[in-house]
Protein backbone atom coordinates (compact mmCIF):
# COMPACT_ATOMS: atom_id res chain seq x y z
CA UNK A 1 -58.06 -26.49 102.63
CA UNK A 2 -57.99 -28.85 105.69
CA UNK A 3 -56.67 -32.53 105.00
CA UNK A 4 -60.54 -33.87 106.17
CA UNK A 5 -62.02 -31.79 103.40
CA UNK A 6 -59.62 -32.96 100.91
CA UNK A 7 -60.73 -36.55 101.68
CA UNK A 8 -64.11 -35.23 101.61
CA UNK A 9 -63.99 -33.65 98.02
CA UNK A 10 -62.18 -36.86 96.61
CA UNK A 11 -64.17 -38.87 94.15
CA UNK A 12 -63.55 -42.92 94.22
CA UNK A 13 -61.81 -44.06 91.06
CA UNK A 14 -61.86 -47.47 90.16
CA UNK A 15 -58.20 -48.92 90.04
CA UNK A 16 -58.86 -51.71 88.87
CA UNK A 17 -60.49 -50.51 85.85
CA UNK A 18 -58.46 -48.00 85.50
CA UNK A 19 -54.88 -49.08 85.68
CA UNK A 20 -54.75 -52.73 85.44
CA UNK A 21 -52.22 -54.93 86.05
CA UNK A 22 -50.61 -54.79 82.25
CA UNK A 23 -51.37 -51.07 81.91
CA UNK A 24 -47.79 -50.09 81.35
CA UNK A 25 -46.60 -53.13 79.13
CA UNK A 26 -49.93 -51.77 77.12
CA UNK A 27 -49.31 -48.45 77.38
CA UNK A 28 -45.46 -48.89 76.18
CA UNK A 29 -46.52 -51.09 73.58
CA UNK A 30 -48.88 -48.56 71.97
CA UNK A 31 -46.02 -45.72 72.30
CA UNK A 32 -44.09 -47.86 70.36
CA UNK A 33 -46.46 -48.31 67.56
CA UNK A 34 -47.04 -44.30 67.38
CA UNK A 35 -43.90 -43.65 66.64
CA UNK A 36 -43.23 -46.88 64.03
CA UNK A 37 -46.65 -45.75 62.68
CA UNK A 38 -45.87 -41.73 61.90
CA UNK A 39 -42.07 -43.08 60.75
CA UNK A 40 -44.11 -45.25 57.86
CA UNK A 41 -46.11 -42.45 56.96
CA UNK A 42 -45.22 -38.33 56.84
CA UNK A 43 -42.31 -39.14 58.80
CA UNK A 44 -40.99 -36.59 61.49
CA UNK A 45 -40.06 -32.60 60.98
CA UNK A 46 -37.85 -30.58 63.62
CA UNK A 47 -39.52 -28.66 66.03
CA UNK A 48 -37.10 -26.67 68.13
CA UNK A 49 -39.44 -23.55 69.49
CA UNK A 50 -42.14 -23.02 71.88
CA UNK A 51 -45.46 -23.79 70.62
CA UNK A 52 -47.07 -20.87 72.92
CA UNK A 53 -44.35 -18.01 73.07
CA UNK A 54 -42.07 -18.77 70.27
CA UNK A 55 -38.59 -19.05 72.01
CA UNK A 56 -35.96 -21.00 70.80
CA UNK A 57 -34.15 -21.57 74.74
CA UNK A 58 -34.97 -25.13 76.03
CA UNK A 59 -33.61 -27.54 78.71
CA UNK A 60 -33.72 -31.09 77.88
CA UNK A 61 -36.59 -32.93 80.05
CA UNK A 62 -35.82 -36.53 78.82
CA UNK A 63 -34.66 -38.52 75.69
CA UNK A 64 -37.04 -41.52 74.93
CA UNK A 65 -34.22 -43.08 73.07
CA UNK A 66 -36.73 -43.52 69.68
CA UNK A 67 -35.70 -40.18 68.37
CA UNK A 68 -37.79 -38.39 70.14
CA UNK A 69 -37.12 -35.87 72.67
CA UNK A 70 -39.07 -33.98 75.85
CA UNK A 71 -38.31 -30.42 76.06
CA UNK A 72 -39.33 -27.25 78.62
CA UNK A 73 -39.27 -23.93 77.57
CA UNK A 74 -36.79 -21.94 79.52
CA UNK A 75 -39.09 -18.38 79.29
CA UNK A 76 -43.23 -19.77 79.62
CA UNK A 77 -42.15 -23.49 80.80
CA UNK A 78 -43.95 -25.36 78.35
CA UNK A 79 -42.80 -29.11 77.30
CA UNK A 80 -42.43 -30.18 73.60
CA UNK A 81 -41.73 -32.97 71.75
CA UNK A 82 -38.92 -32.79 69.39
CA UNK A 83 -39.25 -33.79 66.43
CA UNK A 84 -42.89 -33.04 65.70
CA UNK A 85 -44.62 -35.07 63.17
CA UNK A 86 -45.63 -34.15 59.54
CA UNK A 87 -48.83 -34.75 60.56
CA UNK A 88 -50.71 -35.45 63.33
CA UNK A 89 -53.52 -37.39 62.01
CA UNK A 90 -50.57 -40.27 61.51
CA UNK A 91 -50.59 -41.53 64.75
CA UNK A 92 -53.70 -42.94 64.51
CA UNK A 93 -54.14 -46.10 62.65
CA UNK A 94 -57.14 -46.65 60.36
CA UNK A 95 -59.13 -48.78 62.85
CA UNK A 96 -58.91 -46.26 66.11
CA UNK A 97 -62.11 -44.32 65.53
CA UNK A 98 -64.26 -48.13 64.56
CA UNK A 99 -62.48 -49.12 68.12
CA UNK A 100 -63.92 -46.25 70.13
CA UNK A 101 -67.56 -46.72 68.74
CA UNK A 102 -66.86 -50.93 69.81
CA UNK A 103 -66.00 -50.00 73.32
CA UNK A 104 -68.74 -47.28 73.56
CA UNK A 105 -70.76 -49.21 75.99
CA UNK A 106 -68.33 -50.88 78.03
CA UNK A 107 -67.31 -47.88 79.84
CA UNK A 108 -70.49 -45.34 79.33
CA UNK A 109 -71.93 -45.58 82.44
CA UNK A 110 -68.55 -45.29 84.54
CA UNK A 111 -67.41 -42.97 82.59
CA UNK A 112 -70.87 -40.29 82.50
CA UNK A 113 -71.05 -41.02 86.21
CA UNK A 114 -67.26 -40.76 87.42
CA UNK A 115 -66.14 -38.08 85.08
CA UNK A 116 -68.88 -36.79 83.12
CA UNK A 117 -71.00 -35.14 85.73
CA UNK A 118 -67.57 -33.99 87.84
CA UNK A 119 -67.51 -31.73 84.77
CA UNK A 120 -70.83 -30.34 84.60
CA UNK A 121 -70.86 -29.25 87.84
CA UNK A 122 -67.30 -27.34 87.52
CA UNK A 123 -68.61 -25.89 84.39
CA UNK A 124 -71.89 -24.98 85.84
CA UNK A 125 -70.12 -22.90 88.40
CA UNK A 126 -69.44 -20.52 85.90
CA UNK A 127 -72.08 -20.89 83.11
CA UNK A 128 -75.35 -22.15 84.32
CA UNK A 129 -76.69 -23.46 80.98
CA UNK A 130 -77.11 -22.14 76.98
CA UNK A 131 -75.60 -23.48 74.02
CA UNK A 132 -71.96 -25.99 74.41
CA UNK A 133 -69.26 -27.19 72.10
CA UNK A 134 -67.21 -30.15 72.78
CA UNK A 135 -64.23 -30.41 70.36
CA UNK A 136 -62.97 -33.69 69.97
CA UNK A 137 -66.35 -35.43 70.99
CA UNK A 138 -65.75 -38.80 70.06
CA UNK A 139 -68.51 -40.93 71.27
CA UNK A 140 -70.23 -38.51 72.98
CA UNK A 141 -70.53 -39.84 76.23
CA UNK A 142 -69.68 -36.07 78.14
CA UNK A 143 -72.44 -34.50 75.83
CA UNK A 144 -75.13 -37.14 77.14
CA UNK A 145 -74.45 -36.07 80.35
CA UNK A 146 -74.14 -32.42 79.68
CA UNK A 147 -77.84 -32.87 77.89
CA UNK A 148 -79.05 -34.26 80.90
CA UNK A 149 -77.58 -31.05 82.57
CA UNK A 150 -80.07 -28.39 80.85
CA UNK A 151 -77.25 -27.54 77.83
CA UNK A 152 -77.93 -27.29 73.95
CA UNK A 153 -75.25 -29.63 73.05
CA UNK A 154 -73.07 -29.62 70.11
CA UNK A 155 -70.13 -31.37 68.83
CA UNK A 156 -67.49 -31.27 66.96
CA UNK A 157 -65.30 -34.75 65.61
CA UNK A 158 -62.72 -34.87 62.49
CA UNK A 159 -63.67 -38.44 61.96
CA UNK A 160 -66.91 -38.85 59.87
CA UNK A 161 -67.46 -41.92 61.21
CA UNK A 162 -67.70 -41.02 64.79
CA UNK A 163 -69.21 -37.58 64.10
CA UNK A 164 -72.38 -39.62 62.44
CA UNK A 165 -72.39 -42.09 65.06
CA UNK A 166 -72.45 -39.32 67.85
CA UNK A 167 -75.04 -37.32 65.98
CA UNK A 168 -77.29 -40.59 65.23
CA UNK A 169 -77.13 -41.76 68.84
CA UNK A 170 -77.69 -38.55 70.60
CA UNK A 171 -79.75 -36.89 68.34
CA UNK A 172 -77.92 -33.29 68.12
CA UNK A 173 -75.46 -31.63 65.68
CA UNK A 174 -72.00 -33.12 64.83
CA UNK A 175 -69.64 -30.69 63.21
CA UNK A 176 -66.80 -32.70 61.45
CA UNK A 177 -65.53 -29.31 59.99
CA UNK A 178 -62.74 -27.47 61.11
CA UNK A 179 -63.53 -25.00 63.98
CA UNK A 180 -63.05 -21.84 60.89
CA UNK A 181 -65.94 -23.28 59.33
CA UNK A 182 -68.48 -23.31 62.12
CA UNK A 183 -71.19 -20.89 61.92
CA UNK A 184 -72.54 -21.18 65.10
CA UNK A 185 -71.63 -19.54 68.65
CA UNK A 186 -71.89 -20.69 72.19
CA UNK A 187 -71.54 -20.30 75.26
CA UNK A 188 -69.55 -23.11 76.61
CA UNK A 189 -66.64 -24.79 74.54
CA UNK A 190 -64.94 -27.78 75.77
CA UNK A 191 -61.77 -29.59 75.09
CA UNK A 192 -61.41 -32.84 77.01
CA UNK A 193 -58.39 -34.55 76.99
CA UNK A 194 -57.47 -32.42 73.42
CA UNK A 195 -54.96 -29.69 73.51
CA UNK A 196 -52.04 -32.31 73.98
CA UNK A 197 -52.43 -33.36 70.85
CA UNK A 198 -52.91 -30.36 68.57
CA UNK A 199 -49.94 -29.40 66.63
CA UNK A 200 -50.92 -25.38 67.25
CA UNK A 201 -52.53 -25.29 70.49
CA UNK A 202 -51.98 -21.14 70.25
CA UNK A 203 -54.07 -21.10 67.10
CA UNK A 204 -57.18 -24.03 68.59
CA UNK A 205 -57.73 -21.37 71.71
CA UNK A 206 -57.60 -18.36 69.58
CA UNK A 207 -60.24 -19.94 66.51
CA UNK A 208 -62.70 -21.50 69.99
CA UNK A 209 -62.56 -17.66 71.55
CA UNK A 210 -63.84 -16.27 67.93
CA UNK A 211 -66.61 -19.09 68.72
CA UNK A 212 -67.58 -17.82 72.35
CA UNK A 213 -70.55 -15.05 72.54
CA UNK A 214 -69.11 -12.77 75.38
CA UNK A 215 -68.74 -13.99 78.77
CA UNK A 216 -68.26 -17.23 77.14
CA UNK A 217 -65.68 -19.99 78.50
CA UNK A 218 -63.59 -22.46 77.70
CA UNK A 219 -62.98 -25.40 79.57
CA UNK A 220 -59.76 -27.14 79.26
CA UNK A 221 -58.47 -30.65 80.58
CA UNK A 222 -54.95 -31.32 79.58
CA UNK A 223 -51.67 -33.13 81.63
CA UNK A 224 -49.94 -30.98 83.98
CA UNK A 225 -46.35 -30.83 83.48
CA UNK A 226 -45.60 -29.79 86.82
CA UNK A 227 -46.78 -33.56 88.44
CA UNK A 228 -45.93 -35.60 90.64
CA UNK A 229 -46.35 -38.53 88.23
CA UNK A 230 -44.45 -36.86 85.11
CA UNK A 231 -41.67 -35.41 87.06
CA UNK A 232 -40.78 -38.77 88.71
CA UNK A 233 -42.17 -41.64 86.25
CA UNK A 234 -40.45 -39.33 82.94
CA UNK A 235 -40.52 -41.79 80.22
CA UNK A 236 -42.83 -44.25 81.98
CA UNK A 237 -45.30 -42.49 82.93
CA UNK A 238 -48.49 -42.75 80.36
CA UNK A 239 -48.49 -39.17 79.60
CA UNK A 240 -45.13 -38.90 78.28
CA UNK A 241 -46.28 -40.67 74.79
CA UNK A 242 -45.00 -38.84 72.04
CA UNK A 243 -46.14 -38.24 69.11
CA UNK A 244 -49.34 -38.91 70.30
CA UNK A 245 -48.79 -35.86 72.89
CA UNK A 246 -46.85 -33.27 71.84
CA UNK A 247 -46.83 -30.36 74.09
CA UNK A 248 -47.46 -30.61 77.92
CA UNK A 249 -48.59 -27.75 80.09
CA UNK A 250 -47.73 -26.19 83.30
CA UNK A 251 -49.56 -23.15 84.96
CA UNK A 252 -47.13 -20.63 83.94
CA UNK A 253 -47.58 -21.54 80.21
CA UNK A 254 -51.34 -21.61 81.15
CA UNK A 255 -51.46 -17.72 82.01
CA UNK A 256 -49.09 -17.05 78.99
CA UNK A 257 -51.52 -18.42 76.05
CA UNK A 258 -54.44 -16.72 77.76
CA UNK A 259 -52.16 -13.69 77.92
CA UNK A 260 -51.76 -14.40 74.32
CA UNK A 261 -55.11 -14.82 73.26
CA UNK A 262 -56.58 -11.86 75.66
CA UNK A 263 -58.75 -14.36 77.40
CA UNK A 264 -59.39 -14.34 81.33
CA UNK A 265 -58.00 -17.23 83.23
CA UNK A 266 -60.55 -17.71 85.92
CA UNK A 267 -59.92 -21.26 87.15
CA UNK A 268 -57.12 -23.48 87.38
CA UNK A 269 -56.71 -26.70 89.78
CA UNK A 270 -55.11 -30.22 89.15
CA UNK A 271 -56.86 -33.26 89.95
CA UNK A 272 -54.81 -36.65 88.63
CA UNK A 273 -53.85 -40.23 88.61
CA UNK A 274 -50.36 -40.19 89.70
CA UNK A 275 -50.76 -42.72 92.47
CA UNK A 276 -52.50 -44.84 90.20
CA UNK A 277 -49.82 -44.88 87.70
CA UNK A 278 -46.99 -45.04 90.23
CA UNK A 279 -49.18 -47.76 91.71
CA UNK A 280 -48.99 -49.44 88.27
CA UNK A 281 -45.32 -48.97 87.35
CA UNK A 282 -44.33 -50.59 90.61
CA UNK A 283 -47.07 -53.76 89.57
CA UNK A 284 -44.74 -53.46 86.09
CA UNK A 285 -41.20 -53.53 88.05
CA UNK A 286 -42.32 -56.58 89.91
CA UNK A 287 -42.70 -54.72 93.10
CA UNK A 288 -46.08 -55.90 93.91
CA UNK A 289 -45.89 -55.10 97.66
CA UNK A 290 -45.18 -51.22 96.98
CA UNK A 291 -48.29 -51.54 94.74
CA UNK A 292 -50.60 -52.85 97.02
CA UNK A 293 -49.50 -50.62 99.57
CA UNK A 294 -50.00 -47.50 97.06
CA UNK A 295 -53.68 -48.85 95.69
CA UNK A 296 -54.21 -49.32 99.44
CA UNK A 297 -53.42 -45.31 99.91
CA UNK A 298 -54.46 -44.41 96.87
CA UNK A 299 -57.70 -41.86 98.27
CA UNK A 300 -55.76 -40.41 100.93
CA UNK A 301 -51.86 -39.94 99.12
CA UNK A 302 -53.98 -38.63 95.93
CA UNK A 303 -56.37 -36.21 97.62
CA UNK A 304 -52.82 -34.35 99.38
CA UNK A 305 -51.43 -34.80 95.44
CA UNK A 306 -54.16 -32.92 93.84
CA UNK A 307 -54.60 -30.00 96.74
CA UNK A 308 -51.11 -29.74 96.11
CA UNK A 309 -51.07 -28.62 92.76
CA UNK A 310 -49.42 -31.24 91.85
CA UNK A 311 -51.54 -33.92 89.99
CA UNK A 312 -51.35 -34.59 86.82
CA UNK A 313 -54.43 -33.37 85.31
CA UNK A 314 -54.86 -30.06 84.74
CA UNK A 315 -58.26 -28.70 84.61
CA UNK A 316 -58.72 -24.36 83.31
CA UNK A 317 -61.05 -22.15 82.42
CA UNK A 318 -60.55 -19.27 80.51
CA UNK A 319 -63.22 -16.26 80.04
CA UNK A 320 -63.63 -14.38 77.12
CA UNK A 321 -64.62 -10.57 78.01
């Protein structure tokens, strides 16, 4: 792809509301809450193997100095946390699902227009229309787009109280079940911003694919491990945030868990932030020049980052036969 049409396929992100100018003493402020937060509840277990292929040979990616460590796999390449904790669901004070539905409207519009309809049409290059999942809905705000979009929309949220508020506001079925239980199938299931955080990301793609009618998909947007913005902001970048995330993907562990699942991998590109959030650790150093200069260059450094490979986003598709 030519550097014009790179520029060309680039859609405008919003710094400013984005990454403002506190977003790391924010973002390391909440990191260190996680972890105080799972330490006062089920506490911490040792995880010392792949979550996708099971082996036990590592190299150590970085030590966060809270007892947590960031691990690679040394035979698929995929990055754990070690320890792991109890249980997920800790992380998460009692509050964080009431503070989604409060900021529901502040970023709905942005965020259906920005991101929401970016991810209709990748889907819809694929699957044209029929019946969609989204696991982990939250709010809702992709399925209101995805409506819009000609799709039977469904969802599916752990919290009760955002699963009725999704299903009250848009009208459609909420599952707050686990994915065993569901009944249903579809054609399109979607995980936005999800696998990270599972504790068995093996066993979430296997129980979506018994979900899928044939030629089904899932979509999948997860951090790429392999980015510019992990491999050189480490610790400080906003992705590294264990034990909220706990495993990080590259492409190579991408093709191993469809390998592992039998499912098609028919799409894989990265599209990221990593200027932004270099852009906002130098605004955190105190080198405000280097910021402006990066925010300044932020369309045209980005565009090369995610043609590259080499953003940190991840977006796949995998096809069930």
């Amino acid at each position: 792809m030519s550097y014009a049409k790179a520029i060309n396929d680039f859609l405008e992100i919003d710094i400013a509301s984005m990454r403002p100018v506190d977003f790391i003493s924010k973002m390391n402020h909440a990191k260190a809450e996680w972890v105080d937060r799972v330490k006062s509840k089920s506490g911490y277990r040792p995880q010392s193997t792949c979550l996708v292929c099971g082996s036990h040979k590592r190299d150590l990616f970085v030590d966060l100095n809270n007892g947590i460590s960031v691990y690679q796999c040394k035979d698929c390449t995929l990055a754990y946390v070690d320890p792991f904790p109890v249980y997920a669901g800790d992380v998460y004070e009692e509050t964080y699902f009431n503070k989604s539905l409060v900021s529901y409207d502040s970023m709905r519009e942005y965020r259906i227009k920005r991101f929401g309809m970016e991810r209709i049409r990748l889907i819809q290059k694929y699957v044209q229309n029929g019946k969609l999942l989204d696991i982990g809905c939250g709010v809702g705000w992709f399925l209101e787009g995805a409506k819009t979009a000609g799709f039977e929309i469904y969802g599916q949220e752990i919290s009760k109280e955002l699963a009725g508020f999704t299903s009250e506001k848009l009208g459609i079925p909420v599952f707050s079940e686990h994915l065993s239980d569901i009944k249903e199938s579809f054609d399109v299931i979607t995980m936005f911003d999800l696998l990270e955080h599972v504790m068995d990301p093996l066993k979430l793609i296997e129980e979506s694919k018994a979900l899928l009618n044939p030629g089904g998909i899932i979509v999948v947007f997860t951090p790429n491990f392999d980015s510019l913005g992990i491999q050189q902001l480490k610790q400080d970048s906003s992705l590294v945030c264990p034990p909220a995330h706990l495993t990080y993907f590259t492409k190579q562990s991408v093709e191993k868990l469809a390998s592992l699942t039998g499912m098609e991998l028919v799409h894989l590109e990265t599209k990221g932030m990593d200027i932004a959030d270099i852009h906002a650790y130098f605004n955190h150093i105190g080198k405000t020049e280097a910021a402006t200069e990066m925010a300044n260059l932020f369309e045209q450094l980005q565009s090369i980052v995610d043609q590259a490979g080499a953003a940190n986003h991840m977006r796949f598709i995998y096809k069930k036969g």
